[in-house]
Protein backbone atom coordinates (compact mmCIF):
# COMPACT_ATOMS: atom_id res chain seq x y z
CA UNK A 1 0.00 0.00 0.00
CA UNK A 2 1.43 3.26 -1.18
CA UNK A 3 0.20 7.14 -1.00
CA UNK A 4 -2.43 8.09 -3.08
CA UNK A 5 -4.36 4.96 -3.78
CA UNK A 6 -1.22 2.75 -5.14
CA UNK A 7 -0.44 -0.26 -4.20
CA UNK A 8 2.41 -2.05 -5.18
CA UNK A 9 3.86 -5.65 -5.61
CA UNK A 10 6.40 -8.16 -6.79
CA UNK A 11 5.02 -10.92 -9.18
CA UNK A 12 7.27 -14.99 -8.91
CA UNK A 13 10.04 -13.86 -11.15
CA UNK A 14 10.26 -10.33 -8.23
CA UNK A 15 9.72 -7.85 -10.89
CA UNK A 16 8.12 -4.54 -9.22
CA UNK A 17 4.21 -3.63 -10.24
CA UNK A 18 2.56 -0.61 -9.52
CA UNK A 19 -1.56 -0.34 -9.70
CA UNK A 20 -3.34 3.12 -9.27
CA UNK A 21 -6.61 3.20 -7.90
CA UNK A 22 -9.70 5.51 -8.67
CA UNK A 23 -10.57 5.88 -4.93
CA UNK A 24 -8.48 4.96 -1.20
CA UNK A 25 -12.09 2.56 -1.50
CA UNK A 26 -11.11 0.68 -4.24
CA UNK A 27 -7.38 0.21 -3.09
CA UNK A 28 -8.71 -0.84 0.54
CA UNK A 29 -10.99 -3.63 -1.19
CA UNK A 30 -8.14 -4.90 -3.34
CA UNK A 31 -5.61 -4.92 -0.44
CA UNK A 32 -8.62 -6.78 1.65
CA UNK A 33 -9.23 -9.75 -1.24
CA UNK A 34 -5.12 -9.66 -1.20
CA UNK A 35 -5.04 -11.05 2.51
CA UNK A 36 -8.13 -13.47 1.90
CA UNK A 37 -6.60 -15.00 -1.09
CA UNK A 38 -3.42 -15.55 0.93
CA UNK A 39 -5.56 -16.93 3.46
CA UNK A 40 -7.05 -19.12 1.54
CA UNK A 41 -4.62 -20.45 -0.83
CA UNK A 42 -2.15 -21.53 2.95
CA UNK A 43 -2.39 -24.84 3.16
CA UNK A 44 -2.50 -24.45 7.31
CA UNK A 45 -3.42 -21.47 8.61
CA UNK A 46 -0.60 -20.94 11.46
CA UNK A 47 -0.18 -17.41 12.05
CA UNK A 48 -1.79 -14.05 11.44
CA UNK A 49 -2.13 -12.65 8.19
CA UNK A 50 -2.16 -8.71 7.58
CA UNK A 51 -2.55 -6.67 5.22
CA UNK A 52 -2.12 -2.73 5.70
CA UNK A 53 -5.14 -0.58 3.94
CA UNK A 54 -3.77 2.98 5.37
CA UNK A 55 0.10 2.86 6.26
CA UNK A 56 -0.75 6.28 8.69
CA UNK A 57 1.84 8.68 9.86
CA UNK A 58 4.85 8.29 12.46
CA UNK A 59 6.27 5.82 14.12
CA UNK A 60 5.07 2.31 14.24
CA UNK A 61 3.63 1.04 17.40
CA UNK A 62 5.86 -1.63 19.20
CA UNK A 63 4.77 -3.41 22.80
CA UNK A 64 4.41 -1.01 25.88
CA UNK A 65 3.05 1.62 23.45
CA UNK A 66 -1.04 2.66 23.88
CA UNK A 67 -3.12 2.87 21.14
CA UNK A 68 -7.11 3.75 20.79
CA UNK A 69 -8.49 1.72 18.24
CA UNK A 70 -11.41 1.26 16.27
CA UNK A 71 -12.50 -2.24 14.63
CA UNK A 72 -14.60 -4.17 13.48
CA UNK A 73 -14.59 -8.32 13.52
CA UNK A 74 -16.12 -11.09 11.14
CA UNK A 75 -15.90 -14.88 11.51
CA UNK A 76 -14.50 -16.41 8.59
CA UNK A 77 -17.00 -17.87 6.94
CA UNK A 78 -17.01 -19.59 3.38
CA UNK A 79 -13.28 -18.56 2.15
CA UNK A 80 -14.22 -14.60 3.28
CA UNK A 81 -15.41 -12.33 5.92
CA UNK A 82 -19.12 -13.68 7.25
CA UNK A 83 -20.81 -12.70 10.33
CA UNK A 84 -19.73 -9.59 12.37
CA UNK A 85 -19.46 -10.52 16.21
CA UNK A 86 -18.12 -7.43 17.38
CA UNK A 87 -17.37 -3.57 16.58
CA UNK A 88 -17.00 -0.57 18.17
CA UNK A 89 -17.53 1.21 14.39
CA UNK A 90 -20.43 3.24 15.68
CA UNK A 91 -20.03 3.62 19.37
CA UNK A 92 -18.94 6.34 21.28
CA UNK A 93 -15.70 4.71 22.65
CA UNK A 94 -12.56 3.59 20.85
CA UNK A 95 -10.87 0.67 22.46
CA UNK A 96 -8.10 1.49 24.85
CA UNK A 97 -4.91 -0.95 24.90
CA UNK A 98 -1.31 -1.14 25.78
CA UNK A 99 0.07 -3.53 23.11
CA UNK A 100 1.90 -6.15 24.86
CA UNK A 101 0.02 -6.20 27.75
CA UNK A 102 -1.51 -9.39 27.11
CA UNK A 103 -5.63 -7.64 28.03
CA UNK A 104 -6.41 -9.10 24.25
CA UNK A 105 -6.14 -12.30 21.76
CA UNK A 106 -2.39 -12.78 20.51
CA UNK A 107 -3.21 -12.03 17.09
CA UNK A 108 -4.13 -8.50 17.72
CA UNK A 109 -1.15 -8.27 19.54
CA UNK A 110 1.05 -9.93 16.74
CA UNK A 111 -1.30 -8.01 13.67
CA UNK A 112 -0.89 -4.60 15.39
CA UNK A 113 2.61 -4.03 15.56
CA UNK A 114 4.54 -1.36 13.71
CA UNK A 115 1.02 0.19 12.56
CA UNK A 116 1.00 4.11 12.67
CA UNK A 117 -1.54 6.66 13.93
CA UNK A 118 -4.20 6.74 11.46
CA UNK A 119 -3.22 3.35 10.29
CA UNK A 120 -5.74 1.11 9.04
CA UNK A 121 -5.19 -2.89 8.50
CA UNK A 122 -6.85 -6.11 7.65
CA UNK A 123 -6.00 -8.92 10.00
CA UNK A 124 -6.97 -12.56 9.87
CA UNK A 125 -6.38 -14.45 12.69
CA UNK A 126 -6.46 -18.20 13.29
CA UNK A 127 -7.89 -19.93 15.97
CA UNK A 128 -4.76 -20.68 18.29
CA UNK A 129 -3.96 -16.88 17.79
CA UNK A 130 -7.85 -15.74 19.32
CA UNK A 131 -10.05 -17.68 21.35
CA UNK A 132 -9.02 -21.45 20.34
CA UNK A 133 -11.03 -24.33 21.09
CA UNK A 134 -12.80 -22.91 23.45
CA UNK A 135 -14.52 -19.70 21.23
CA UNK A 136 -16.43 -17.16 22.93
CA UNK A 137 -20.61 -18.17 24.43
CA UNK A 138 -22.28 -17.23 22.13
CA UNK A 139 -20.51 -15.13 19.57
CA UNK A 140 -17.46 -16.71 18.51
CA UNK A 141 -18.18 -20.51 18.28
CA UNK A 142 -14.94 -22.83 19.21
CA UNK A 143 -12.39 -23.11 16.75
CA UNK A 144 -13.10 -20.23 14.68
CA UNK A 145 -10.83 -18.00 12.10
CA UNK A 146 -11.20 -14.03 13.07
CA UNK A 147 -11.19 -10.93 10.68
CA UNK A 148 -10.35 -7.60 11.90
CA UNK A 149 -10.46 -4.51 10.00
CA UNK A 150 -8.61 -2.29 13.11
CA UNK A 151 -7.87 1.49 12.50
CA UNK A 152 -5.36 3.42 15.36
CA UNK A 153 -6.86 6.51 16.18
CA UNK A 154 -5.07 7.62 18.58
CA UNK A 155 -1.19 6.88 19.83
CA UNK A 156 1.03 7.62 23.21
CA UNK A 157 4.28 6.08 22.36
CA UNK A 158 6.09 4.84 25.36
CA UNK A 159 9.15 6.21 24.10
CA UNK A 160 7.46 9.89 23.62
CA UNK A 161 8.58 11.67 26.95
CA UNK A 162 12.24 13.22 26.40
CA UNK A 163 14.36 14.25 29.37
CA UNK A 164 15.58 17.94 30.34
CA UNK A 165 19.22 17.15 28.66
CA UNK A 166 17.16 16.36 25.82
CA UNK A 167 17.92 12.58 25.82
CA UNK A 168 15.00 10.47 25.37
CA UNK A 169 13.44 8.99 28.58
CA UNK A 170 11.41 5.97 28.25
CA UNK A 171 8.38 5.42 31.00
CA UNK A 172 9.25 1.72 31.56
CA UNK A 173 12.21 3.51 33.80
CA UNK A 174 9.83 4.82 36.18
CA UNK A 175 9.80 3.50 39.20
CA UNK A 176 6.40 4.59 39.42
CA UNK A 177 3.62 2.22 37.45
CA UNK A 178 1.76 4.74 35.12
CA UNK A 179 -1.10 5.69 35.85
CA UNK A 180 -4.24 4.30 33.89
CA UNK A 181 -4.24 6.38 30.28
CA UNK A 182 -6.73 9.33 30.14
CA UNK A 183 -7.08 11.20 26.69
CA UNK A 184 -5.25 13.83 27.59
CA UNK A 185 -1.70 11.74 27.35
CA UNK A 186 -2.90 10.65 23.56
CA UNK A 187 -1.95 12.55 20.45
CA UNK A 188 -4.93 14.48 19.08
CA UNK A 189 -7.01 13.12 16.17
């Protein structure tokens, strides 16, 4: 995924291809069915598959850094994205997380990494990577694949505070444990 609604690729013999999109719609779909054929064309499904829709700006997102996210999540159902079982799309809350605080399934943990503020990405997540064999009552039935379509809206970098000799101080020094995040330590919209 590329500025500007261009994606680009390498084909078997790794020559470079470039494709140019009418709309950032068109290049999300594309970059969507990109991660569901790769899905379904792995013979075992072992890890998580991403693809990025919106790189974003800054730096990526590594563990100990909090994000606020908003997502959406399908089973996978009949080679694609079926039923939704959760989103906070249309609520008033995004979802607050530290990555690498083990407070949600491994794949988002794994899929998230080195995303950027404003950063949207496609994630498909298999079973041993979510909620396993035993699923979730009700919504998630045992055993189940998981799509994600997550977007970070908001970013506090662990690594953001900088010392008064100007030498960057990270909070995992503190002797202190931080506080629980309020808005006001996140970068703005």
């Amino acid at each position: 995924v590329q500025p500007n609604n261009y994606s680009t690729f390498y084909d078997d013999q790794r020559q470079n291809w470039s494709i140019m999109f009418e709309s950032e719609k068109a290049a999300m779909d594309f970059s969507k069915q990109v991660c569901i054929a790769k899905c379904n064309s792995s013979p075992v499904l072992d890890s998580v598959l991403y693809q990025d829709l919106v790189l974003g700006e800054g730096q990526g997102v590594e563990g100990g850094d909090s994000l606020e996210i908003a997502y959406t999540g399908w089973l996978f159902q009949n080679n694609g994205p079926g039923q939704v079982f959760d989103s906070n799309v249309n609520k008033d809350k995004l979802l607050r997380l530290k990555l690498g605080s083990g407070k949600v399934i491994k794949g988002w943990e794994e899929g998230m990494m080195g995303m950027k503020k404003g950063g949207r990405r496609y994630l498909i997540i298999p079973p041993a990577w979510a909620y396993g064999a035993q699923g979730v009552a009700g919504r998630v039935p045992p055993d189940s694949t998981l799509v994600f379509e997550v977007e970070v809206r908001r970013v506090k970098l662990v690594k953001e505070c900088s010392g008064s000799d100007g030498q960057s101080v990270s909070s995992r020094d503190s002797p202190a444990p931080s506080p629980v995040p309020n808005s006001d330590g996140f970068s703005a919209d």
